[in-house]
Protein backbone atom coordinates (compact mmCIF):
# COMPACT_ATOMS: atom_id res chain seq x y z
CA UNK A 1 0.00 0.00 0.00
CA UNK A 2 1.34 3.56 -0.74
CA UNK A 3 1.42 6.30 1.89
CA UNK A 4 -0.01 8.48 -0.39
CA UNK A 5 -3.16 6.65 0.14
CA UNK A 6 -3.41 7.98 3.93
CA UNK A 7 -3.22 11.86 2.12
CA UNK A 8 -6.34 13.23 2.47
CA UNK A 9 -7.47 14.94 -0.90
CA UNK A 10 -7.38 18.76 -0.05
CA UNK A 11 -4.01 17.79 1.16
CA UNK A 12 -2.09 17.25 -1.65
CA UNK A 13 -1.79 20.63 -2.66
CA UNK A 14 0.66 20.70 0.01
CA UNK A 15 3.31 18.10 -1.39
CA UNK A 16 4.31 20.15 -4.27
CA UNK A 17 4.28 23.50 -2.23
CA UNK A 18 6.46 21.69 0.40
CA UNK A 19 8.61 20.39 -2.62
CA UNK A 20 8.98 24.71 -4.13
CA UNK A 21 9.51 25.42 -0.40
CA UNK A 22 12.05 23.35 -0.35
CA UNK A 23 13.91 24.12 -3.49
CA UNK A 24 13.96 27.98 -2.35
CA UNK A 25 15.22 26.64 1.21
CA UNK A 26 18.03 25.16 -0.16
CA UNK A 27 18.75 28.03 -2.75
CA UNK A 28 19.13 30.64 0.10
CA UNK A 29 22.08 28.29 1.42
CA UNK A 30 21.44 29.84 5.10
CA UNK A 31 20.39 26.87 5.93
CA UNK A 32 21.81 23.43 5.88
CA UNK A 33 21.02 20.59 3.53
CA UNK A 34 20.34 18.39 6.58
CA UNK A 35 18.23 20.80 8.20
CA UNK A 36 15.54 21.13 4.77
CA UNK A 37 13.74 18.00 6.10
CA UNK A 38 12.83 19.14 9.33
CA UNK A 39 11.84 22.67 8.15
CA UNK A 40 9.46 20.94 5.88
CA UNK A 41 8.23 18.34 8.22
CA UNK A 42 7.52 21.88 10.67
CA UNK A 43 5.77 23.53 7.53
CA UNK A 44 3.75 20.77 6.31
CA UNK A 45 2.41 20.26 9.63
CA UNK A 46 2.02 24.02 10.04
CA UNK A 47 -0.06 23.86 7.17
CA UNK A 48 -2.11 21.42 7.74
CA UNK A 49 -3.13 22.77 11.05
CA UNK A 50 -3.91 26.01 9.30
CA UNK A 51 -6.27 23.94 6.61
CA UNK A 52 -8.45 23.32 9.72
CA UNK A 53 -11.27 20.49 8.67
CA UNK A 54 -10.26 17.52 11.06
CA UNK A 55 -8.97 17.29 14.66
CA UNK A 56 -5.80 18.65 15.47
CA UNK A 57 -4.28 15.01 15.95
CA UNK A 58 -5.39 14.13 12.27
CA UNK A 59 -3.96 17.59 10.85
CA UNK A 60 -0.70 16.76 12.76
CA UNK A 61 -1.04 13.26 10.79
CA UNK A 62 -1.39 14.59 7.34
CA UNK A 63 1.33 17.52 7.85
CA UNK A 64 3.89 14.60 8.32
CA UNK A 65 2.30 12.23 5.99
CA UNK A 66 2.99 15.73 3.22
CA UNK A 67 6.13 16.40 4.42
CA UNK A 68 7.46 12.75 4.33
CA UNK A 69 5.49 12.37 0.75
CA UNK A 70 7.37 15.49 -0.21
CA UNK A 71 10.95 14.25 1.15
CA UNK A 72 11.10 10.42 -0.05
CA UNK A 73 9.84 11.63 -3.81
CA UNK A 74 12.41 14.18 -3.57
CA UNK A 75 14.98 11.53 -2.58
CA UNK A 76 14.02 8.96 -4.93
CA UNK A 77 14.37 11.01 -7.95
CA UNK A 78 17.69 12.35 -6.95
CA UNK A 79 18.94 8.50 -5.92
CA UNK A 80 17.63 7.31 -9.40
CA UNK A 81 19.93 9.83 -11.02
CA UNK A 82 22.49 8.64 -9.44
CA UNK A 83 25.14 6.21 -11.45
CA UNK A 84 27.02 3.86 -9.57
């Protein structure tokens, strides 16, 4: 089963704003490479919270559900780049 399953619909505007957000992090180089994860994983759920709709607890659960969607497809189109 794929986590983007658990998304809920009106949340998946988030991933690619979290995935911009993350390009222009990383652009500004004030901020560490290892660092862009956890800003996004604070965003996403940030966001979430803000899109209101569900309990608190299940807009926690989607922020980091985004945020990890966002990361891992990041990651696995960089690693598949990669030659080895």
């Amino acid at each position: 089963m794929k986590i983007i399953t658990y998304v809920v619909q009106n949340r998946l505007i988030l991933i690619p704003v979290l995935y911009i957000l993350g390009i222009f992090i990383k652009n500004t180089q004030f901020v560490k490479d290892k660092y862009i994860p956890i800003i996004l994983l604070i965003l996403g759920v940030i966001f979430s919270v803000l899109m209101s709709g569900n309990t608190i607890i299940d807009n926690i659960i989607q922020g980091i559900l985004v945020s990890g969607v966002t990361v891992f497809g990041h990651q696995i189109t960089k690693q598949m780049r990669k030659d080895e």
